[in-house]
N, C-alpha and C. Protein backbone atom coordinates (compact mmCIF):
# COMPACT_ATOMS: atom_id res chain seq x y z
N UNK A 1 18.33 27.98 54.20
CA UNK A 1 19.14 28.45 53.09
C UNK A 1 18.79 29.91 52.80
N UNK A 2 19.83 30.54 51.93
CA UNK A 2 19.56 31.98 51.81
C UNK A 2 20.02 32.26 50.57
N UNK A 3 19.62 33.18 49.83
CA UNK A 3 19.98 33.69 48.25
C UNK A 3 19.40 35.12 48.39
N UNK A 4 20.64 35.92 47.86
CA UNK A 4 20.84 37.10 47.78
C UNK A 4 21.36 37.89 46.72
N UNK A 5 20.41 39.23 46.47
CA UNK A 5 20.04 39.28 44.86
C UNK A 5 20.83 40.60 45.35
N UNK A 6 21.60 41.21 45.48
CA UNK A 6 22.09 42.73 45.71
C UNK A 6 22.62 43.42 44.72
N UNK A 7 22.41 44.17 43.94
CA UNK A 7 22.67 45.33 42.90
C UNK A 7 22.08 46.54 43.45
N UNK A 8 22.25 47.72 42.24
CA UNK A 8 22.53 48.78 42.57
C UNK A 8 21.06 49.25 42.94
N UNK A 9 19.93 48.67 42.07
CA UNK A 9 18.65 49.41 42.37
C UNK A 9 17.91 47.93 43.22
N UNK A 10 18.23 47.31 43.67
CA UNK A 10 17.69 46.14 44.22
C UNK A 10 18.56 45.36 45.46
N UNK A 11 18.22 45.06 46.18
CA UNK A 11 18.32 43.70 47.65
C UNK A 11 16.94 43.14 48.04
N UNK A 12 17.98 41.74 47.48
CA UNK A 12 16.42 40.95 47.65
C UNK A 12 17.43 39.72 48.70
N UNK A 13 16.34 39.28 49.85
CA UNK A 13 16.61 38.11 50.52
C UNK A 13 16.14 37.26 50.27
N UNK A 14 16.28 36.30 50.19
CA UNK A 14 15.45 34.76 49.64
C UNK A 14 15.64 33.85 50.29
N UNK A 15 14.94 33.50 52.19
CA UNK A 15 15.11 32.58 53.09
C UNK A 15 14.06 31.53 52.41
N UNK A 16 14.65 30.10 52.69
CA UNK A 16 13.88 28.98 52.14
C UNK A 16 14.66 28.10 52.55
N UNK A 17 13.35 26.53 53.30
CA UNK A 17 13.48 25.58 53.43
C UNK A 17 12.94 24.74 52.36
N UNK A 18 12.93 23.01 53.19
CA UNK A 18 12.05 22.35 52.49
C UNK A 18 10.66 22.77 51.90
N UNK A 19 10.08 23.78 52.98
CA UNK A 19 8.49 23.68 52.51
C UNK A 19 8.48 25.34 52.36
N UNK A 20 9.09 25.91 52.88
CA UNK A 20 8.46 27.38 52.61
C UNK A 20 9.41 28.60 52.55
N UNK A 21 9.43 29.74 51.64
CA UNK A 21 10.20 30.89 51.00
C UNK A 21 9.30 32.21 51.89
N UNK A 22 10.70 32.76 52.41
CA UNK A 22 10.14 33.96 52.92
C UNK A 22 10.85 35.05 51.89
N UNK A 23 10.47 36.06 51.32
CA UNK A 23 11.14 36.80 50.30
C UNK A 23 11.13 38.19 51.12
N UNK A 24 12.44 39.17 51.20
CA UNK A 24 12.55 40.13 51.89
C UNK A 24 13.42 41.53 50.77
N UNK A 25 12.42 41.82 50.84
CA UNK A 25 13.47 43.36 49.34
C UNK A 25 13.74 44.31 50.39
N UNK A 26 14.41 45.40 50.08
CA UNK A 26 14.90 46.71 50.55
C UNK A 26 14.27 48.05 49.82
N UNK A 27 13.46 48.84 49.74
CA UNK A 27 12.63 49.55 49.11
C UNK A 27 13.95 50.97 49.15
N UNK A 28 13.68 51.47 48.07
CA UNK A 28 14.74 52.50 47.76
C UNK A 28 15.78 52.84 48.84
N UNK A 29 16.80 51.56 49.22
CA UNK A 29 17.68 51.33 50.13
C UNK A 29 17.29 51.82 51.51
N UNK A 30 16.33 51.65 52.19
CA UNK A 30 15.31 52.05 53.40
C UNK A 30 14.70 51.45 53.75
N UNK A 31 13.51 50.99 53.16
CA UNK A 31 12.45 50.24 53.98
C UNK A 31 12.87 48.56 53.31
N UNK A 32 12.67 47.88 54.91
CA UNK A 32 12.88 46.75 54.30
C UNK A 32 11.24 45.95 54.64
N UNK A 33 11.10 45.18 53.78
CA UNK A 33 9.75 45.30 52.94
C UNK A 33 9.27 43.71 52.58
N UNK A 34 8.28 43.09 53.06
CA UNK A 34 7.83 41.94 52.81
C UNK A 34 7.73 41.52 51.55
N UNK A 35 8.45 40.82 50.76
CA UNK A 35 7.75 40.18 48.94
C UNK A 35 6.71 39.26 49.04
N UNK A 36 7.04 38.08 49.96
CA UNK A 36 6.11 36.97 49.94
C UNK A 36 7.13 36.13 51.02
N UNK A 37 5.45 35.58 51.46
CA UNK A 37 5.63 34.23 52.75
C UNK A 37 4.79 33.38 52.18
N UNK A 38 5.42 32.11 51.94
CA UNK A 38 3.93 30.82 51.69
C UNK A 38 4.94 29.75 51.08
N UNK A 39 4.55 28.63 50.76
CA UNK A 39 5.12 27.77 49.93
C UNK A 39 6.77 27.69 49.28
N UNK A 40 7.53 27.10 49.29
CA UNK A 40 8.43 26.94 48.42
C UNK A 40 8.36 27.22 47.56
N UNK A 41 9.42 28.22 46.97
CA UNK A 41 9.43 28.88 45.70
C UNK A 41 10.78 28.40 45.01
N UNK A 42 11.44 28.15 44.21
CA UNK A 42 12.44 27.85 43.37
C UNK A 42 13.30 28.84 43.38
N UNK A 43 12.80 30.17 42.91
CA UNK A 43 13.42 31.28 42.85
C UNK A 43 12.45 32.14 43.37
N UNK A 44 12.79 33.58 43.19
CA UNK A 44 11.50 34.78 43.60
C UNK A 44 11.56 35.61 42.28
N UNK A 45 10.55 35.80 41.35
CA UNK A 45 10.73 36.34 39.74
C UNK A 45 10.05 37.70 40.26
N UNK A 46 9.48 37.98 41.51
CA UNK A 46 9.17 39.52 41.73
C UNK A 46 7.75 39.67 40.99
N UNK A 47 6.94 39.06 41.10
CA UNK A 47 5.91 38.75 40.08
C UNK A 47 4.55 39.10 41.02
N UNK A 48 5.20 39.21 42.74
CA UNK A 48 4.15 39.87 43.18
C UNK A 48 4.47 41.14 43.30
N UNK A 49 2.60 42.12 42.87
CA UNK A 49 3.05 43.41 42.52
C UNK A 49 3.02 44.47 43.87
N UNK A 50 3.50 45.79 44.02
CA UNK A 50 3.82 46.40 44.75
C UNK A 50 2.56 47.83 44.63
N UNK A 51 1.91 48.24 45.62
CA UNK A 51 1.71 49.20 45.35
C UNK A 51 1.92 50.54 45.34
N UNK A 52 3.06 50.71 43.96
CA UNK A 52 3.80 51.91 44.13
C UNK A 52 3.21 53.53 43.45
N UNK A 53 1.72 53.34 43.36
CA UNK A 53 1.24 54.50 42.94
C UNK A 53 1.06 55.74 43.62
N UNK A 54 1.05 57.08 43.10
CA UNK A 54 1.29 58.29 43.88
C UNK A 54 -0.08 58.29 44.22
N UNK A 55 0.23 58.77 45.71
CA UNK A 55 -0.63 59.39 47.03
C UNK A 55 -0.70 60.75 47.35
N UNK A 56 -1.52 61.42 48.23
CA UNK A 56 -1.84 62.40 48.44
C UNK A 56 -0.86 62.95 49.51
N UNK A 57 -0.89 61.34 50.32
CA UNK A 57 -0.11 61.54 51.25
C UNK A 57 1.52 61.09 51.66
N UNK A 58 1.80 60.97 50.03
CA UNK A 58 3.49 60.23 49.62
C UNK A 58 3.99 61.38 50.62
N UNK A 59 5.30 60.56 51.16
CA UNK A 59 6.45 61.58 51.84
C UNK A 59 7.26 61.75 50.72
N UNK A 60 7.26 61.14 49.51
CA UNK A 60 8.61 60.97 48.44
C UNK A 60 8.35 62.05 47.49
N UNK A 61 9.07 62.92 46.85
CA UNK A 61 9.09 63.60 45.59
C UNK A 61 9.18 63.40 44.35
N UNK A 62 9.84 62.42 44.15
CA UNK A 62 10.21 61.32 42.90
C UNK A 62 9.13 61.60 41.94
N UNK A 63 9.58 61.18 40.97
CA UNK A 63 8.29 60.93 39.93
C UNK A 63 7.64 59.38 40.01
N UNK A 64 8.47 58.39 40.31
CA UNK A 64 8.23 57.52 41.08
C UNK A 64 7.19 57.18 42.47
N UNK A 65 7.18 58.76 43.08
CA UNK A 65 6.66 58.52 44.45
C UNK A 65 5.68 57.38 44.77
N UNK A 66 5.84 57.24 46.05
CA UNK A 66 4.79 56.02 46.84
C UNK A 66 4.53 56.25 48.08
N UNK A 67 3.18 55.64 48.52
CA UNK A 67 3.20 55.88 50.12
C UNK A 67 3.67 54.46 50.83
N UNK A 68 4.12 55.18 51.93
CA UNK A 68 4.85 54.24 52.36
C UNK A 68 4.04 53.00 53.35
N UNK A 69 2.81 53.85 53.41
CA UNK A 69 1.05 52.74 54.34
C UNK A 69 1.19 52.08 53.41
N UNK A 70 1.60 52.14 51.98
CA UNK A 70 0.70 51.23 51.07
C UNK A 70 2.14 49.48 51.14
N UNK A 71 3.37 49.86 51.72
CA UNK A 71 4.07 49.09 52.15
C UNK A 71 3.82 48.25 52.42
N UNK A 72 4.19 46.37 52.54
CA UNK A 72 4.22 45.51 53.70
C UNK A 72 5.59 45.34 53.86
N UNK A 73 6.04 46.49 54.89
CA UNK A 73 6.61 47.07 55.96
C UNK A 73 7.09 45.52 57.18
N UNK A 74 8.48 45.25 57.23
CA UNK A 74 8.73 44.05 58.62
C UNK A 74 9.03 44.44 59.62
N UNK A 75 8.88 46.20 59.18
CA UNK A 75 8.98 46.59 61.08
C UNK A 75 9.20 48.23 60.37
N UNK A 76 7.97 48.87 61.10
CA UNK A 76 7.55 50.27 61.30
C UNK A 76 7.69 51.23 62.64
N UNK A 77 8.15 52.38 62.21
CA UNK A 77 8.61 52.97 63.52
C UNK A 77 7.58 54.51 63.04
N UNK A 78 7.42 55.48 64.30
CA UNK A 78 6.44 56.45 64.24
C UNK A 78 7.29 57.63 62.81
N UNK A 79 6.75 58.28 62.67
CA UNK A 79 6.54 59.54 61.68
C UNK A 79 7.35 58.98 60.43
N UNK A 80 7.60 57.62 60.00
CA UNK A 80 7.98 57.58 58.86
C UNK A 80 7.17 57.55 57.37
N UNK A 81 5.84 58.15 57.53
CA UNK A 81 5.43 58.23 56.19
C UNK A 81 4.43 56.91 56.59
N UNK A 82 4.43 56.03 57.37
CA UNK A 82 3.24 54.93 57.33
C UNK A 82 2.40 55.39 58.91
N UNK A 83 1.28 55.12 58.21
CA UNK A 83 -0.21 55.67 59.27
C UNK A 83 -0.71 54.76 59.71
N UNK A 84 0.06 53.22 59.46
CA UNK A 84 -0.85 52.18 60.43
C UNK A 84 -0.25 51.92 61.93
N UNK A 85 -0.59 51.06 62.66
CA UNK A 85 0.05 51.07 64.04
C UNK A 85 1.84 50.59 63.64
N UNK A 86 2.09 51.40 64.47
CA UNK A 86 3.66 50.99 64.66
C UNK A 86 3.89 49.75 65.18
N UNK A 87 5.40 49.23 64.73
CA UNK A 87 5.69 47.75 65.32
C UNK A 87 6.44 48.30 66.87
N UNK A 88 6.48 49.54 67.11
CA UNK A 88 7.45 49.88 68.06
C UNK A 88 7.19 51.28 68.93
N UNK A 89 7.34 52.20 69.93
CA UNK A 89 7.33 53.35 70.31
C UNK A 89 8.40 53.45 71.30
N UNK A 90 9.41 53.93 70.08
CA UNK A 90 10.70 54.36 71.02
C UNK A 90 10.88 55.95 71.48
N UNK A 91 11.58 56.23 72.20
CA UNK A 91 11.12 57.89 72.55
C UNK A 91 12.58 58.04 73.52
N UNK A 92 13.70 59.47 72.70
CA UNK A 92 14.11 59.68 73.45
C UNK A 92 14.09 60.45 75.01
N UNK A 93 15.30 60.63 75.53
CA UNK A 93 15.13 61.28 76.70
C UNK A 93 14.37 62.07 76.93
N UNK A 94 13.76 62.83 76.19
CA UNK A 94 12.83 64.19 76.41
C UNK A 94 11.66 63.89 75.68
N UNK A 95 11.76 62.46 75.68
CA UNK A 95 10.19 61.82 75.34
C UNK A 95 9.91 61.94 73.96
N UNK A 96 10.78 62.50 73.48
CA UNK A 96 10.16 62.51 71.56
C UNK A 96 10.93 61.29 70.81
N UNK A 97 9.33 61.23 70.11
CA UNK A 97 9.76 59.74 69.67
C UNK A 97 10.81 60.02 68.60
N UNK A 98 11.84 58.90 68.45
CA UNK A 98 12.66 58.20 67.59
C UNK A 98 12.35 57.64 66.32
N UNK A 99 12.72 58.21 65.05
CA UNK A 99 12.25 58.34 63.79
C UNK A 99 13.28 57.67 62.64
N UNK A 100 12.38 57.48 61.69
CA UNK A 100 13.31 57.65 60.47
C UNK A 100 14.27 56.50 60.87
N UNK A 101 13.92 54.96 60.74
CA UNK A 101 14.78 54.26 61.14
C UNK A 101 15.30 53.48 59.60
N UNK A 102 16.61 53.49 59.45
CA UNK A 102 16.81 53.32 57.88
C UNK A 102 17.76 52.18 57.70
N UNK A 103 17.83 51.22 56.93
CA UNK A 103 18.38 49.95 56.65
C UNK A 103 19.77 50.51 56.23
N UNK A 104 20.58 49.64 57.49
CA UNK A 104 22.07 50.17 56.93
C UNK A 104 23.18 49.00 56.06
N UNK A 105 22.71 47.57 56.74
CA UNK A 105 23.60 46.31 56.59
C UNK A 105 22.62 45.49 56.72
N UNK A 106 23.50 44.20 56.36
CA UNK A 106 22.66 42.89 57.10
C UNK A 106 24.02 41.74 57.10
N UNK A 107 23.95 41.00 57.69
CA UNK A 107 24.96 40.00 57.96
C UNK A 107 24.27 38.64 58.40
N UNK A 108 24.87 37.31 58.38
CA UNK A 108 24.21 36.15 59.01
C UNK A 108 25.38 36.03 60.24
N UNK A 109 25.13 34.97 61.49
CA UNK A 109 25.40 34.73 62.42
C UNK A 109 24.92 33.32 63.00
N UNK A 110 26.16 32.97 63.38
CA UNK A 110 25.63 30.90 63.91
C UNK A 110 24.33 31.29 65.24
N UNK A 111 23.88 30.42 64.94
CA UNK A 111 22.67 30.78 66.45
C UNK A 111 22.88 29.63 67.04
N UNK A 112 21.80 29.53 68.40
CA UNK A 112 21.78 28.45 69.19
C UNK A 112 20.53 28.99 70.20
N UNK A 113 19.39 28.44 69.85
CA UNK A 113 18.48 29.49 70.47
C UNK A 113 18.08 29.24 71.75
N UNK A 114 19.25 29.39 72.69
CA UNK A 114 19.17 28.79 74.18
C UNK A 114 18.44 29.96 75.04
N UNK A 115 18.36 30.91 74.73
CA UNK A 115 17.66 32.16 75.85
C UNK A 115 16.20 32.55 74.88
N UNK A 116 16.18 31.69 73.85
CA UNK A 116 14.82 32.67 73.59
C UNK A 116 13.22 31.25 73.65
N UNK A 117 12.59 31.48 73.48
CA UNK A 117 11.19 30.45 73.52
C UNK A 117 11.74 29.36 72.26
N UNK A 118 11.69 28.24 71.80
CA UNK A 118 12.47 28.07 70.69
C UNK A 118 12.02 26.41 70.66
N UNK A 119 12.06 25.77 69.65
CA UNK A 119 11.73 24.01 68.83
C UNK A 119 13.34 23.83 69.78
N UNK A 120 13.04 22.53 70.86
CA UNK A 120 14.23 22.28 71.00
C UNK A 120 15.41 21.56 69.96
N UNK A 121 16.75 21.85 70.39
CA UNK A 121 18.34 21.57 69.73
C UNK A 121 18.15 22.62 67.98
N UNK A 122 17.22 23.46 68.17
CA UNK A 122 17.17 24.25 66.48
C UNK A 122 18.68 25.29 66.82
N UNK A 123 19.32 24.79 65.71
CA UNK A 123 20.68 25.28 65.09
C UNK A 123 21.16 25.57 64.25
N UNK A 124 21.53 26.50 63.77
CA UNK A 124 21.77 27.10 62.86
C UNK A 124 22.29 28.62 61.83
N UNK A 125 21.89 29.24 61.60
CA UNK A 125 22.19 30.38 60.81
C UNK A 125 21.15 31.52 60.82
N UNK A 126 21.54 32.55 61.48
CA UNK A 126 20.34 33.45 61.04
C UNK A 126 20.67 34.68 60.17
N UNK A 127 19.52 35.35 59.37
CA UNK A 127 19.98 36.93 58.69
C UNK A 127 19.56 37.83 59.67
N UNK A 128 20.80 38.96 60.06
CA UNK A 128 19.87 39.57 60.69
C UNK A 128 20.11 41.08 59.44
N UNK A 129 19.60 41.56 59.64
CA UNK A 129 19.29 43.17 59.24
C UNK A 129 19.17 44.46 59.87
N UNK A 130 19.99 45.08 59.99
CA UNK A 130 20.07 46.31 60.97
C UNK A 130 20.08 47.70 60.15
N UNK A 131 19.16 47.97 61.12
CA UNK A 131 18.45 49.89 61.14
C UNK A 131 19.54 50.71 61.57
N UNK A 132 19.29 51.91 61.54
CA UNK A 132 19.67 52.42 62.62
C UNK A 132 19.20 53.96 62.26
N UNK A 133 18.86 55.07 63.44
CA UNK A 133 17.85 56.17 63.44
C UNK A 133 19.08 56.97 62.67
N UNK A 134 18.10 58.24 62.18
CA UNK A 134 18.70 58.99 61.38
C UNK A 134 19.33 60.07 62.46
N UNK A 135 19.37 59.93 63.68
CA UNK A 135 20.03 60.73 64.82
C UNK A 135 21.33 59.88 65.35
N UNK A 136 21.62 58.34 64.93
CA UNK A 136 22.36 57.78 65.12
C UNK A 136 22.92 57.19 66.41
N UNK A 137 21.21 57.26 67.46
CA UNK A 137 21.29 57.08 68.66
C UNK A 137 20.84 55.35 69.06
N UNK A 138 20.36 55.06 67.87
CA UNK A 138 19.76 53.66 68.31
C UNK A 138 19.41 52.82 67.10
N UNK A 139 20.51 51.42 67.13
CA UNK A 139 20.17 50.52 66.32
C UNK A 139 19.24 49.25 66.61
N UNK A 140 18.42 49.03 65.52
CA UNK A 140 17.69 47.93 65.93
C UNK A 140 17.90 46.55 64.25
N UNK A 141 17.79 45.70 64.99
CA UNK A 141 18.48 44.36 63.98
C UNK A 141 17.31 43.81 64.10
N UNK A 142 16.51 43.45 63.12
CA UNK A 142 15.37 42.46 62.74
C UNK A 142 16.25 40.90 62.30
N UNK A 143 15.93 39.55 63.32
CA UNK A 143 16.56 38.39 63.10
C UNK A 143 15.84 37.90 62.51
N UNK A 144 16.20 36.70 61.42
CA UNK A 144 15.60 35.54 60.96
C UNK A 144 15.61 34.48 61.22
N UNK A 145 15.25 33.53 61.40
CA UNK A 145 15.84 32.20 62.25
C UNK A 145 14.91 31.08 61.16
N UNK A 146 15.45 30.51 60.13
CA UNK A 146 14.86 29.69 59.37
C UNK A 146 14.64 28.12 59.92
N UNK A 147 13.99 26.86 60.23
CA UNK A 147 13.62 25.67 60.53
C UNK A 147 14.08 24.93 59.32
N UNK A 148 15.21 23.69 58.88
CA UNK A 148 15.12 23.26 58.67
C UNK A 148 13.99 22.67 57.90
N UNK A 149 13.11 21.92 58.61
CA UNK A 149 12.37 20.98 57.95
C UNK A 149 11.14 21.67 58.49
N UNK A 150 10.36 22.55 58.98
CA UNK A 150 9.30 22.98 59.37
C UNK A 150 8.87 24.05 59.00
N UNK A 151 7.26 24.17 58.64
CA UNK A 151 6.69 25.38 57.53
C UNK A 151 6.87 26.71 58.70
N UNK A 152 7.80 26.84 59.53
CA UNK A 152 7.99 27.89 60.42
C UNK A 152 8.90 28.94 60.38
N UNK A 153 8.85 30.03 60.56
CA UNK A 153 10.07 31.05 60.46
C UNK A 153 10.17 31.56 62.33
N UNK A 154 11.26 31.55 62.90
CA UNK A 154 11.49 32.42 63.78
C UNK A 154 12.01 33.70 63.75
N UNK A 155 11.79 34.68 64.43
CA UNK A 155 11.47 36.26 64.29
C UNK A 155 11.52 36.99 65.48
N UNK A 156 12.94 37.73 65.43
CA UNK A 156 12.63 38.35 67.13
C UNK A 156 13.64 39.35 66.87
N UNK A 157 13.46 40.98 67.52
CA UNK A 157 14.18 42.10 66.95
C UNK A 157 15.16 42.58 68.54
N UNK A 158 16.29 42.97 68.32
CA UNK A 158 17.13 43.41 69.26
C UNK A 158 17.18 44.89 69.02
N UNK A 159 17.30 45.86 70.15
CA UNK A 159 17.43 46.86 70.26
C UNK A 159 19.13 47.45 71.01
N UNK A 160 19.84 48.37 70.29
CA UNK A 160 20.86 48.76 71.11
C UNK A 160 21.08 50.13 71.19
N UNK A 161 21.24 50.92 72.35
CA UNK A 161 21.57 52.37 72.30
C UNK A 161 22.98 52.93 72.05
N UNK A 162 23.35 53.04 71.04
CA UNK A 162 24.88 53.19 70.50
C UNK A 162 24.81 54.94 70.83
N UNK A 163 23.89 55.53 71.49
CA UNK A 163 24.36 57.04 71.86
C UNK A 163 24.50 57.39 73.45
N UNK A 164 24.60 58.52 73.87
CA UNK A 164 25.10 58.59 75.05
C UNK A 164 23.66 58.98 75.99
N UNK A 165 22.38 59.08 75.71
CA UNK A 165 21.83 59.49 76.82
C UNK A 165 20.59 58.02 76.56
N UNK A 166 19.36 58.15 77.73
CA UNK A 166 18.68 57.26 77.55
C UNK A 166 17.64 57.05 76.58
N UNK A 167 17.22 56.02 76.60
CA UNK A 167 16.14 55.87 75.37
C UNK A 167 15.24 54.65 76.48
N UNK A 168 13.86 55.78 75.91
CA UNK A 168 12.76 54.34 76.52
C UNK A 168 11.80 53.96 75.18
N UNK A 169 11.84 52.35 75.54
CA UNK A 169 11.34 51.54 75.01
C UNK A 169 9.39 51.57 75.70
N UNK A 170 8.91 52.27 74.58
CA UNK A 170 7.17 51.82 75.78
C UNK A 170 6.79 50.78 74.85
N UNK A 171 7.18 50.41 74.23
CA UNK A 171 6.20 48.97 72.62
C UNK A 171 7.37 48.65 71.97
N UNK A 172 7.35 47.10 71.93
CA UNK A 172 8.63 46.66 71.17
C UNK A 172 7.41 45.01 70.45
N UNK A 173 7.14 44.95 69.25
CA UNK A 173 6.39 44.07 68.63
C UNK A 173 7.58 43.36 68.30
N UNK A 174 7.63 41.70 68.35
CA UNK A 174 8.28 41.06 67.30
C UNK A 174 8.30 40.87 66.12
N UNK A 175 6.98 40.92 65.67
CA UNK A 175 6.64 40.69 64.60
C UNK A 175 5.69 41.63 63.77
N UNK A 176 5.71 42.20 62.37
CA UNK A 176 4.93 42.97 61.73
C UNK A 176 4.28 42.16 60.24
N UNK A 177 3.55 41.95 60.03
CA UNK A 177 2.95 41.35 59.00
C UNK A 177 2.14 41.67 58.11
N UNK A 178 1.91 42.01 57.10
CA UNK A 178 0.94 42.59 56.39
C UNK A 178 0.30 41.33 56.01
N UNK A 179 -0.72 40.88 55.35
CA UNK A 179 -1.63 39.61 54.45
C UNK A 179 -2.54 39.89 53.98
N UNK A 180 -2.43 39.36 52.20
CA UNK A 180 -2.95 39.91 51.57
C UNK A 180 -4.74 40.13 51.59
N UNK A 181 -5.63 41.16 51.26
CA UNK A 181 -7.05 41.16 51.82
C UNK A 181 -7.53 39.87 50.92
N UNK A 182 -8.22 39.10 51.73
CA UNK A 182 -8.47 37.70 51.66
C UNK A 182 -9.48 37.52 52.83
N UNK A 183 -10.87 36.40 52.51
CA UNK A 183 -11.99 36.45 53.31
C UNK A 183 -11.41 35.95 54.40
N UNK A 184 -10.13 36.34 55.64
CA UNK A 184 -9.66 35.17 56.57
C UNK A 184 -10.67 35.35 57.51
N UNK A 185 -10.73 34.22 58.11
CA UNK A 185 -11.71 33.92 59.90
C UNK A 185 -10.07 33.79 60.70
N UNK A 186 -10.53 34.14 61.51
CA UNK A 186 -9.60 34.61 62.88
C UNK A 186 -10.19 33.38 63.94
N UNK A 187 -9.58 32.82 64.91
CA UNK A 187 -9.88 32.12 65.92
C UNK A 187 -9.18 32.57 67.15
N UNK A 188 -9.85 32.90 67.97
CA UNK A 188 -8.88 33.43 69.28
C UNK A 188 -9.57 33.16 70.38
N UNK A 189 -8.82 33.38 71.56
CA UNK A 189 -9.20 31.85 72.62
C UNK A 189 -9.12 33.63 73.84
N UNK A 190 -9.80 32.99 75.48
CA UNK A 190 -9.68 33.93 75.96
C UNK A 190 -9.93 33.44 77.21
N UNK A 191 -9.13 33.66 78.51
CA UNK A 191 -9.72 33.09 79.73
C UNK A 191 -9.36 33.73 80.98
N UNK A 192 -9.78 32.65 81.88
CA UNK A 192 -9.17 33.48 83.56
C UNK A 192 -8.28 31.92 84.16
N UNK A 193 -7.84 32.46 85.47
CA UNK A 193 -7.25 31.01 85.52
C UNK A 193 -7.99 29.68 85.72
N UNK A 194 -7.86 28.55 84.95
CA UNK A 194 -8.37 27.55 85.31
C UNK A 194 -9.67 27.37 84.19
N UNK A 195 -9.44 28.73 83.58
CA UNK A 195 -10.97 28.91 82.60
C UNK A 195 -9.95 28.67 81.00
N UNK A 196 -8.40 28.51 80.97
CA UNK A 196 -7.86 29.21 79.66
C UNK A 196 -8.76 28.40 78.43
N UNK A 197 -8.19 29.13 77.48
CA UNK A 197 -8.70 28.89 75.92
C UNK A 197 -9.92 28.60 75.97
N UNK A 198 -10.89 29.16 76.18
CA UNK A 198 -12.08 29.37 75.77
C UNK A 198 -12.77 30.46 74.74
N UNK A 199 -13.22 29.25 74.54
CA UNK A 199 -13.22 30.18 72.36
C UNK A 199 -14.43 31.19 72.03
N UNK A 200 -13.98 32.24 71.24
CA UNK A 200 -14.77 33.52 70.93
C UNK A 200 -15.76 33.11 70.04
């Protein structure tokens, strides 16, 4: 299911199943921007806070200003104002990277997730959300793919060159995640053949 909050200073997405709410805002019609992943929520009251305080290193002028690192960002591209690793390194023809990728639309679409890794017969509806560079050479659509009945979200981004010369792709992440600082333990597995998942 989906609920959608769109006014003039606000877009908010509100994907939710049985068990769990993914919340997706639009940050001053640009960055589109993690609210919250976890549990079923009823509604989203915006009650988690943002950190929109001025930086040294804000790209914004506003009196408002914010940095945009201090974001949880669902997909980051190079020189936009955030200093953590990129979800992506696109680079046109003459090798300079591709910038400034800015939220233009979003639309849903029937799926059928026969070409991608996928819970078999999952059917259904996805949001997608599309970028596109401020050179107007290359759009990219961040998908949603919600589960029915499972605490799972599917997540996978398409790239298209809507200009006339080439574009190389060297890093294309599916997924970007921020979580909140919290004591987590990590478990990760590591092997050779015949050796897999052997634990760190």
């Amino acid at each position: 299911m989906l609920k959608i909050d769109n006014n003039k200073n606000q877009i908010l997405f509100h994907l939710y199943n049985t068990q769990i709410s993914y919340v997706i805002e639009i940050i001053d019609g640009k960055f589109v921007t993690n609210r919250y992943f976890g549990p079923k929520l009823p509604y989203f009251s915006g009650s988690t806070s943002l950190d929109n305080g001025k930086h040294a290193f804000s790209i914004y002028q506003q009196e408002d200003a914010f940095s945009v690192s201090s974001l949880p960002l669902e997909y980051s591209v190079s020189q936009s104002g955030d200093y953590r690793e990129t979800s992506a390194e696109l680079n046109d023809k003459f090798n300079l990277p591709i910038i400034d990728m800015k939220y233009v639309r979003y639309d849903q679409e029937k799926v059928e997730l026969s070409s991608l890794p996928h819970i078999r017969q999952a059917k259904g509806s996805s949001l997608n959300i599309h970028l596109i560079g401020n050179n107007g050479r290359l759009a990219i659509t961040i998908h949603y793919f919600l589960l029915n009945d499972f605490p799972s979200i599917i997540r996978w981004i398409s790239y298209k060159n809507i200009g006339k010369s080439l574009i190389h792709i060297k890093k294309a992440d599916s997924l970007q995640l921020d979580v909140p600082n919290r004591e987590w333990k990590t478990l990760s597995f590591y092997g050779t053949h015949a050796s897999e998942f052997i634990h760190q």
